[in-house]
Protein backbone atom coordinates (compact mmCIF):
# COMPACT_ATOMS: atom_id res chain seq x y z
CA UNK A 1 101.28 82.26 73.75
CA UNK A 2 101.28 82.44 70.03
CA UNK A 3 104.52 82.93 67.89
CA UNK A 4 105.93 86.69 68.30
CA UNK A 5 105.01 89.11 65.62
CA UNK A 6 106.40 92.72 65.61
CA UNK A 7 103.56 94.81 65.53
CA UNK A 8 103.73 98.96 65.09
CA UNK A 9 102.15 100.97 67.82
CA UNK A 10 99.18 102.06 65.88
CA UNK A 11 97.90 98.49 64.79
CA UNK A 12 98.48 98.02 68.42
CA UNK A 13 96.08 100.84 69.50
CA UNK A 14 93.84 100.38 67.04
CA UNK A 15 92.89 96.27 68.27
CA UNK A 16 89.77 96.05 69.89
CA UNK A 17 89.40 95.28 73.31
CA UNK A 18 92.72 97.48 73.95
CA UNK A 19 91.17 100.24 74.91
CA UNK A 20 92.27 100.34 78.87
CA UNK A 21 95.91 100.73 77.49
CA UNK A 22 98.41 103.34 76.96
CA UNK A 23 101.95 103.47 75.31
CA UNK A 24 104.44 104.98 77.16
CA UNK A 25 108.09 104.81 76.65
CA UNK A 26 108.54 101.34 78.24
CA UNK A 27 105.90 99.59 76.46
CA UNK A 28 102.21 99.20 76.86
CA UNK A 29 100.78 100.20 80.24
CA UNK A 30 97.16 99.81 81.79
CA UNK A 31 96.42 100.87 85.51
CA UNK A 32 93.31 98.83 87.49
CA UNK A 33 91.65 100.19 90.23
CA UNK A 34 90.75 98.71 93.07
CA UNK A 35 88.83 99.00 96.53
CA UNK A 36 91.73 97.30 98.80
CA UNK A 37 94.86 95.59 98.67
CA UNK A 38 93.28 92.22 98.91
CA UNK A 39 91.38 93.29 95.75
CA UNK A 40 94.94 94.33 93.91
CA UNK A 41 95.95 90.88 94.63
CA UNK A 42 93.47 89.01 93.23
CA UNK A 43 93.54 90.73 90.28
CA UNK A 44 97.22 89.26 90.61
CA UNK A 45 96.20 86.29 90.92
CA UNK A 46 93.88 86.16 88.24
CA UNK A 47 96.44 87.55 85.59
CA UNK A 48 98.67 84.89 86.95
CA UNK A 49 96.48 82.15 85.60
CA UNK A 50 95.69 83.39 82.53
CA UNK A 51 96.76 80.36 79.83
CA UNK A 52 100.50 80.65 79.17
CA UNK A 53 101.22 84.19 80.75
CA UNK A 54 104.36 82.62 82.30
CA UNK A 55 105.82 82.51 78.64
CA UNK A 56 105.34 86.25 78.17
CA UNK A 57 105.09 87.36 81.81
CA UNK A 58 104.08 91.07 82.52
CA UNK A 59 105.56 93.55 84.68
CA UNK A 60 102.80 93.90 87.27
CA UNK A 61 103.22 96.79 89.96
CA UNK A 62 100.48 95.95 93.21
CA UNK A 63 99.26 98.73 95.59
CA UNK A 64 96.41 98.92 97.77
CA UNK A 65 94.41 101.21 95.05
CA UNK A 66 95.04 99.20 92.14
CA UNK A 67 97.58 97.60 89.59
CA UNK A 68 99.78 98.56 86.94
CA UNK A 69 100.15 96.42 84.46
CA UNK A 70 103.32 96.79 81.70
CA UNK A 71 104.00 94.54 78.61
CA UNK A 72 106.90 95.07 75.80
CA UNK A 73 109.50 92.61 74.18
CA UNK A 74 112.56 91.83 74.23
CA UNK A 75 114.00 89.50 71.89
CA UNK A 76 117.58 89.33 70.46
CA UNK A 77 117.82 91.90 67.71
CA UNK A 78 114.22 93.12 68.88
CA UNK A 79 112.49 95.47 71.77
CA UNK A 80 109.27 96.57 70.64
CA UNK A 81 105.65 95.95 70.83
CA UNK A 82 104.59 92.16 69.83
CA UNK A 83 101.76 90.07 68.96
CA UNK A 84 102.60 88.76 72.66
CA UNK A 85 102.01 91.92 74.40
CA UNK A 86 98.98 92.23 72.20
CA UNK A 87 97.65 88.68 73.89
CA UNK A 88 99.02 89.87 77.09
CA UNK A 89 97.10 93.28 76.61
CA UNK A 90 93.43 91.68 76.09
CA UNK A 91 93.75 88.90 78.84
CA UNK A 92 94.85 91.29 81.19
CA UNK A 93 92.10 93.49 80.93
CA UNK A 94 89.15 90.46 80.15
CA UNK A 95 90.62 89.43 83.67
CA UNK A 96 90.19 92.95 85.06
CA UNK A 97 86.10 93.19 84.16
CA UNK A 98 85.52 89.93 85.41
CA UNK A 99 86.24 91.34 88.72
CA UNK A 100 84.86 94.53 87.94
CA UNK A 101 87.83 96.43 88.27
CA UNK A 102 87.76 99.79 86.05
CA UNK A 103 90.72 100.86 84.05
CA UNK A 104 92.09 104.72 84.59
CA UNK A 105 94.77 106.09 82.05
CA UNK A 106 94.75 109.18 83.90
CA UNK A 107 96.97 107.03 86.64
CA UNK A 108 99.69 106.09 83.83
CA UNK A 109 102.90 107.87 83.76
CA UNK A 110 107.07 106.60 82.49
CA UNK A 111 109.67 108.76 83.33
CA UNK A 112 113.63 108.75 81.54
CA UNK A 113 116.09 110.71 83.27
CA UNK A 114 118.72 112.29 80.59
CA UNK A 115 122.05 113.62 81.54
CA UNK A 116 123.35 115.44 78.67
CA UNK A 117 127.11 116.43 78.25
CA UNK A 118 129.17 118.07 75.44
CA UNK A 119 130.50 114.42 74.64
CA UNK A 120 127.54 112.89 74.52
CA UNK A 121 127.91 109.23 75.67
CA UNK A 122 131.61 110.10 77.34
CA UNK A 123 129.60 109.98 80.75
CA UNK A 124 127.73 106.67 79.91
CA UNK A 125 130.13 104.24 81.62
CA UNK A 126 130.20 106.06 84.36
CA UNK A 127 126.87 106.26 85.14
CA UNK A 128 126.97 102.31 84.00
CA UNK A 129 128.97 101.62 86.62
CA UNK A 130 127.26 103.80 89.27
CA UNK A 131 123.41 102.53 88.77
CA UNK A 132 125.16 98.64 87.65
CA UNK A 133 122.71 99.13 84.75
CA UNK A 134 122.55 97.68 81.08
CA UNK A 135 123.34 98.82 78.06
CA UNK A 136 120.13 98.62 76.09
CA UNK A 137 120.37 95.65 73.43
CA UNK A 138 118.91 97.87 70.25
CA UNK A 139 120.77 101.13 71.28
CA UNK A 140 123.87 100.20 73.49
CA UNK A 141 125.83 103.29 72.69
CA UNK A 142 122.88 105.62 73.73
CA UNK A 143 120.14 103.74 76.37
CA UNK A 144 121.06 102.03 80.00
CA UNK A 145 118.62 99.96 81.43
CA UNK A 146 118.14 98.14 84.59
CA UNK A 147 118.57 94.74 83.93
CA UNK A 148 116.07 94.00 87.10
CA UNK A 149 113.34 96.02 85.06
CA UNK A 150 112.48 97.96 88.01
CA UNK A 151 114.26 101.25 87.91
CA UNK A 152 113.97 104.78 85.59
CA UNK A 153 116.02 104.30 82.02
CA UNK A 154 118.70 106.78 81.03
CA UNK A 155 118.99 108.16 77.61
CA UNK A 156 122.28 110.14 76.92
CA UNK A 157 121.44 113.62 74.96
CA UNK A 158 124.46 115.23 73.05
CA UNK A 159 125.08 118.97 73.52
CA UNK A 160 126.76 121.47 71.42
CA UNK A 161 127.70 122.69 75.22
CA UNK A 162 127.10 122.34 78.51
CA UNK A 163 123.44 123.57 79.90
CA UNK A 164 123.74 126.92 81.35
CA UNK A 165 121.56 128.65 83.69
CA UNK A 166 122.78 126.56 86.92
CA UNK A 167 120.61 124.26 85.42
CA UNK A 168 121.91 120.08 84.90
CA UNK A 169 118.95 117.93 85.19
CA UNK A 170 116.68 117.23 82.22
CA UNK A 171 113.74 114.24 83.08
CA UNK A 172 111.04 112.84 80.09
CA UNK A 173 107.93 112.37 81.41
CA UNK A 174 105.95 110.27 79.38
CA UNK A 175 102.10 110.13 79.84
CA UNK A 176 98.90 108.95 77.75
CA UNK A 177 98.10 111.91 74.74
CA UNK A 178 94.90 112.78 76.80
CA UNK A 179 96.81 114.16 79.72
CA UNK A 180 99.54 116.19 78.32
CA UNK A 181 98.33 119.09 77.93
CA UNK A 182 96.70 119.49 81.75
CA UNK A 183 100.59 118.31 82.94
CA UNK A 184 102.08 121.35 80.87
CA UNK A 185 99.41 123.81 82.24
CA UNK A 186 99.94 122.67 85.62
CA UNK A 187 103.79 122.97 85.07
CA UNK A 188 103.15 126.52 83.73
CA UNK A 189 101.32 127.84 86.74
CA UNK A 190 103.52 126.24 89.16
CA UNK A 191 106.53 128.55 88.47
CA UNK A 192 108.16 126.63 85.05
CA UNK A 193 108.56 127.90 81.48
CA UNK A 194 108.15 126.64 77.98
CA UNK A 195 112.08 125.82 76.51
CA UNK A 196 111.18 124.45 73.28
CA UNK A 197 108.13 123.29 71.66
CA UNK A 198 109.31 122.41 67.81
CA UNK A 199 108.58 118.83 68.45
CA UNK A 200 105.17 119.34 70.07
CA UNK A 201 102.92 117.23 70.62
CA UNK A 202 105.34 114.57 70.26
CA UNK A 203 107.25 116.21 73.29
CA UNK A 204 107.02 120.12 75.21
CA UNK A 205 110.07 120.76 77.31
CA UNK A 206 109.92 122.70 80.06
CA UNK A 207 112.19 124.10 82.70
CA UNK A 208 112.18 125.67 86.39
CA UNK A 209 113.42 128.77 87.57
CA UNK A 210 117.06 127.29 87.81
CA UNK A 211 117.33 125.93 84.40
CA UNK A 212 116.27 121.74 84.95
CA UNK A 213 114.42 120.66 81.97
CA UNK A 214 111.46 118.36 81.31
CA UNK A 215 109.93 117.14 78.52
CA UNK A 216 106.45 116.21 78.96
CA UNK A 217 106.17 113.10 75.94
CA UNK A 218 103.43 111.22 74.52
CA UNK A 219 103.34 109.13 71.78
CA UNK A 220 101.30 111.28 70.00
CA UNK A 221 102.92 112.31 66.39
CA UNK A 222 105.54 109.40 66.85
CA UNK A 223 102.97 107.06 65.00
């Protein structure tokens, strides 16, 4: 792997031959189809020898449909997208079509969970301690993580008061820009309502008949 470059999310999009991947809030995801598990895995396997992918290994989740395929760094004083995830991006998916295996955005999805409280980050250690999470490196005072890289993030929202309604749960959902809009409509007709929608299309949030919020995200008007 080459030396790490920051690069911003729309020079990343806008590389040739990225065009199977997505940006979601943990970094750049692709999903791979496949016909059978034994087809997931060598897909695996064929990501796993790409040239020097152990230096910037990706998170790879394998089912018997296909793979899903995530890539972000994390360097001290850095979490971002990098000229690594950019190599890791194109490799991945030159590997993919050599096996004929199609991607599908439509599969993508990140989700943040995001207990709010009049004190903000008052709750944080606790929930520290219960999930034995992280504090995120670039925002320790707002972001756990789980250091294992295999469980949902939490991002702690300040409120001017507590969230009425019987209401206490508020998710992010983040998809790929092409499928937000089908998410909220489905949503809609399933019984939810529109909260808020000043930061549209960056984020819609929605709620259910009880109060619980959602924000369906994209990176769309982030870049």
């Amino acid at each position: 792997m080459a030396f790490m470059e920051p690069i911003n999310p729309s020079d990343f999009l806008a590389t040739p031959a990225v065009e199977d991947w997505r940006l979601l809030s943990d970094g750049a995801n692709a999903f791979f189809a496949t016909a059978s598990l034994a087809e997931s895995v060598r897909l695996l396997e064929a990501i796993a020898a790409i040239p020097g992918i152990d230096e910037h290994p990706p998170a790879v989740d394998v089912r018997a449909d296909g793979i899903t395929v995530r890539t972000v760094t994390f360097e001290p004083g850095f979490d971002g997208l990098s000229s690594r995830d950019l190599e890791v991006a194109r490799a991945v998916s030159s590997a993919a079509r050599a096996l004929g295996c199609v991607a599908d955005p439509s599969r993508l999805q990140s989700l943040l969970v995001i207990p709010g409280a009049p004190g903000g980050t008052d709750i944080l250690p606790f929930w520290r301690a219960a999930l034995d999470y992280d504090q995120r490196p670039d925002s320790p005072d707002e972001d756990l993580v789980d250091p294992r890289g295999r469980s949902t993030p939490f991002w702690f929202e300040r409120m001017k008061e507590a969230r009425g309604g019987g209401g206490a749960i508020h998710l992010a959902v983040w998809l790929p820009p092409e499928q937000a809009r089908a998410r909220i409509d489905a949503a809609l007709a399933a019984g939810g309502h529109i909260v808020r929608d000043d930061f549209a299309p960056s984020w819609w949030t929605l709620a259910d008949a009880a109060g619980n919020e959602v924000d369906i995200s994209s990176i769309e008007g982030r870049i």
